[in-house]
Protein backbone atom coordinates (compact mmCIF):
# COMPACT_ATOMS: atom_id res chain seq x y z
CA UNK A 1 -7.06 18.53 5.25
CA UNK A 2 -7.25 18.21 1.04
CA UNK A 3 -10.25 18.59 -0.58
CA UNK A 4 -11.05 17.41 -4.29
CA UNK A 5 -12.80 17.87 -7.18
CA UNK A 6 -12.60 15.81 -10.69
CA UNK A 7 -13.62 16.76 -13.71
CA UNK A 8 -13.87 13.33 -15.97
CA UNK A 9 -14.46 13.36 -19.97
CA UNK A 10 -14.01 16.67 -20.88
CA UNK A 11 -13.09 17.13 -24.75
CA UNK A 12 -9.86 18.95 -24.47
CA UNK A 13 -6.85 18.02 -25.11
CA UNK A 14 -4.55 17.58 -21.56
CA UNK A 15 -1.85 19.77 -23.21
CA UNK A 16 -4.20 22.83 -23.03
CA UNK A 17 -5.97 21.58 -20.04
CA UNK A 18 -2.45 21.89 -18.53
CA UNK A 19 -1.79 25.30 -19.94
CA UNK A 20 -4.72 26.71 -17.88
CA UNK A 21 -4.16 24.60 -14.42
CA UNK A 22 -0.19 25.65 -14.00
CA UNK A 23 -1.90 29.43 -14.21
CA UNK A 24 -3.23 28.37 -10.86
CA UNK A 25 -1.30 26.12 -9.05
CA UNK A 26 -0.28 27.49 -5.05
CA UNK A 27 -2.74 30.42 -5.18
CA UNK A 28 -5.04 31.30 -3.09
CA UNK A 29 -8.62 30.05 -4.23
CA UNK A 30 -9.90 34.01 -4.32
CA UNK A 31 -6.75 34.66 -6.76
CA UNK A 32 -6.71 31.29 -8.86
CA UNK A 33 -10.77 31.77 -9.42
CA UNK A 34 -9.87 36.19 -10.46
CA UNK A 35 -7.44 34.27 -12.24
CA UNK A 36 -9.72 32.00 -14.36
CA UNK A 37 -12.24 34.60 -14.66
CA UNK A 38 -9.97 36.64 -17.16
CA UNK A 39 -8.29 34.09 -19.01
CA UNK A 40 -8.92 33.59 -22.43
CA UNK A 41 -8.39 29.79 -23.26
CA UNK A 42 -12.09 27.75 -24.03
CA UNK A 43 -11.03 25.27 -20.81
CA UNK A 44 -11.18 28.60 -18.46
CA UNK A 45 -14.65 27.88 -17.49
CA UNK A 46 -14.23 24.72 -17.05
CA UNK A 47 -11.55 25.19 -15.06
CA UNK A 48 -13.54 27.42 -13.10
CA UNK A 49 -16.29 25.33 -12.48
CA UNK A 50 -13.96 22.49 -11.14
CA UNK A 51 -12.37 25.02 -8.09
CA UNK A 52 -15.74 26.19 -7.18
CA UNK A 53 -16.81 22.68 -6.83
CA UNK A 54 -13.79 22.27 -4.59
CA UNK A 55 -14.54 24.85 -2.51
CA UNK A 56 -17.95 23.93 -2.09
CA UNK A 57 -16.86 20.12 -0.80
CA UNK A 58 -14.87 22.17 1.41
CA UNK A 59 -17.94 23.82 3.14
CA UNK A 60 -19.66 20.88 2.74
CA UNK A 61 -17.54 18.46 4.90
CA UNK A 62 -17.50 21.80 7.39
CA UNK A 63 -20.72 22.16 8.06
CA UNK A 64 -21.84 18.53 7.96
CA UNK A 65 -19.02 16.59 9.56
CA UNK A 66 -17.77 19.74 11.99
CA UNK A 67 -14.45 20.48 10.46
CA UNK A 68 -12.87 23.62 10.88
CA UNK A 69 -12.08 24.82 7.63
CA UNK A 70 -11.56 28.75 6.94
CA UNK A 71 -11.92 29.15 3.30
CA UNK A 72 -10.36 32.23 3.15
CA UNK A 73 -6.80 30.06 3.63
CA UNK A 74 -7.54 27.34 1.19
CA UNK A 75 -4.63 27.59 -1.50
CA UNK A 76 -4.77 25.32 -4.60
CA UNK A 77 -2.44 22.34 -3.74
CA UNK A 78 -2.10 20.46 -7.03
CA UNK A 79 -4.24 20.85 -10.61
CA UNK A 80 -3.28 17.91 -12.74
CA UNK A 81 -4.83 17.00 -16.26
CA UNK A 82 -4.60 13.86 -17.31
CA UNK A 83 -5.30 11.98 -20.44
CA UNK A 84 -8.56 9.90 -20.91
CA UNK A 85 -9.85 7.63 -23.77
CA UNK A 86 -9.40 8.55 -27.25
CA UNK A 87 -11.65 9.29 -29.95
CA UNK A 88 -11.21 7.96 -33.33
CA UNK A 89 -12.45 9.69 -36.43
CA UNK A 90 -11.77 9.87 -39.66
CA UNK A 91 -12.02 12.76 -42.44
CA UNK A 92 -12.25 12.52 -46.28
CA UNK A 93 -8.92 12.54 -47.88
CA UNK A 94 -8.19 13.08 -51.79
CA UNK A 95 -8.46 10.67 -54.20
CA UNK A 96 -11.19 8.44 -52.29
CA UNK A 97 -8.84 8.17 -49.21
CA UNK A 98 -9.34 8.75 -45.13
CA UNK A 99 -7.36 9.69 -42.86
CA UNK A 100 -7.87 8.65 -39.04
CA UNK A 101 -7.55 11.87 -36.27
CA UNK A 102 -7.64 11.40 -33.07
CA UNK A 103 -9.88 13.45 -30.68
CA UNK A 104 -8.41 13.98 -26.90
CA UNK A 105 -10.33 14.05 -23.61
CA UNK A 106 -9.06 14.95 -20.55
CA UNK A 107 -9.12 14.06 -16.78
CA UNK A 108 -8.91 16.87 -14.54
CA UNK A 109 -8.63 16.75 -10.88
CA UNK A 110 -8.05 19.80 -7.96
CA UNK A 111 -6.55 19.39 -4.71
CA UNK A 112 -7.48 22.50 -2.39
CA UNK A 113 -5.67 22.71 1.08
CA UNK A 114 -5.35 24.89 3.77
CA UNK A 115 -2.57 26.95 4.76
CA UNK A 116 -0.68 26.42 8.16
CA UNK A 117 -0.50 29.43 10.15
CA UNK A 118 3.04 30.11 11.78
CA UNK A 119 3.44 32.58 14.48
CA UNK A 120 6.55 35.41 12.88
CA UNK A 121 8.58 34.00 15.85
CA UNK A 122 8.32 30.33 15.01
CA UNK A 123 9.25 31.49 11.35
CA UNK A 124 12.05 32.96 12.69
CA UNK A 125 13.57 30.45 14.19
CA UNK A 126 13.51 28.11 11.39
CA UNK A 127 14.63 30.52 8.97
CA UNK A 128 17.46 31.49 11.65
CA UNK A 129 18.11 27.79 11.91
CA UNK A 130 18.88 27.23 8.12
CA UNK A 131 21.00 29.75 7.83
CA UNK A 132 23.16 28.52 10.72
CA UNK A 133 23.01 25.02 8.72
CA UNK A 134 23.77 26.16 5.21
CA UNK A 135 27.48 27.47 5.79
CA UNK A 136 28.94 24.70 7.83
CA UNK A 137 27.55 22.52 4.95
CA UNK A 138 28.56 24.16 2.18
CA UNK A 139 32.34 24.36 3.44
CA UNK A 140 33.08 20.71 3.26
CA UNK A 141 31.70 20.73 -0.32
CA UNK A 142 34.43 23.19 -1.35
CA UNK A 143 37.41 21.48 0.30
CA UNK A 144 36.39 18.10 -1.36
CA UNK A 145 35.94 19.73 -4.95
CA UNK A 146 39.72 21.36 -4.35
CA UNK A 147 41.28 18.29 -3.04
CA UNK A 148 39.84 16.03 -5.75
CA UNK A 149 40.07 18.44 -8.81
CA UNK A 150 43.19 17.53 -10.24
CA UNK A 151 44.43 18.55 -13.84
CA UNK A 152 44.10 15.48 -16.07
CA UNK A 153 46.81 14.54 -18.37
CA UNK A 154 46.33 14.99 -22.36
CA UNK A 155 46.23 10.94 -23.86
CA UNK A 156 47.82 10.00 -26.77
CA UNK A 157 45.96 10.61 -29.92
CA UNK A 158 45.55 8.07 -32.90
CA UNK A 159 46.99 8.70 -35.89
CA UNK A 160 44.67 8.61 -38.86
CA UNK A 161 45.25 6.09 -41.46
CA UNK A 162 45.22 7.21 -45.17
């Protein structure tokens, strides 16, 4: 189960919004919120805000709708910032002039999950199972790159004209 939380209209650029959000992407929601706590950027609040308003749809849709949902195991899935309407402005320039500036605005959104839990055993075996897979695929790789690597000839150059 994903649950989201948007943050719409907020006057940062995306470029910084993104600086703070990849900070946070696949931790756990105790360490991404620590995280945000102690980070220096303006947008850290913000930021901050946004995951505790995910968490709190997350107990929300548990307690009303009857979803099991531990909280403890919600990791953040995805943090994306994206770019919203521009504002145009424009500043005094010498000799009578303006020049337009743009002011940004971003989009932010928050996907929380929760983490499957995997017995050790089951881990095990798939781990156990790769590793059985990755040699007898990697072998053909190397016969095909020594049959077809084959020492190319030297063409004929073109003499420059003077």
């Amino acid at each position: 189960m994903e649950f989201k939380a948007k943050a719409r209209f907020i006057r940062v650029s995306p470029q910084k919004a993104r600086l703070v959000l990849d900070l946070i992407k696949g931790k756990r929601v105790e360490d991404a919120l620590t995280t945000l706590q102690f980070t220096k950027k303006g947008i850290a609040p913000a930021v901050f805000q946004l995951v505790r308003s995910a968490v709190e749809n997350a107990n929300y849709l548990s307690q009303e709708k009857g979803l099991d949902v531990d909280v403890d195991k919600l990791y953040v899935k995805s943090a994306v910032a994206n770019e919203g309407p521009r504002m145009k402005r424009i500043r005094p320039a010498p000799m009578g002039r303006a020049y337009r500036y743009q002011r940004r605005i971003a989009h932010m959104e928050v996907v929380l999950a929760e983490k499957g839990a995997r017995n050790g055993a089951e881990l095990a075996t798939v781990v156990g199972e790769e590793e059985a897979a990755a040699p007898a695929k990697a072998a053909p790789r190397k016969k095909a790159r020594a049959a077809g690597a084959k020492k190319k000839t030297a063409g004929k150059k073109a003499v420059a004209k003077k």
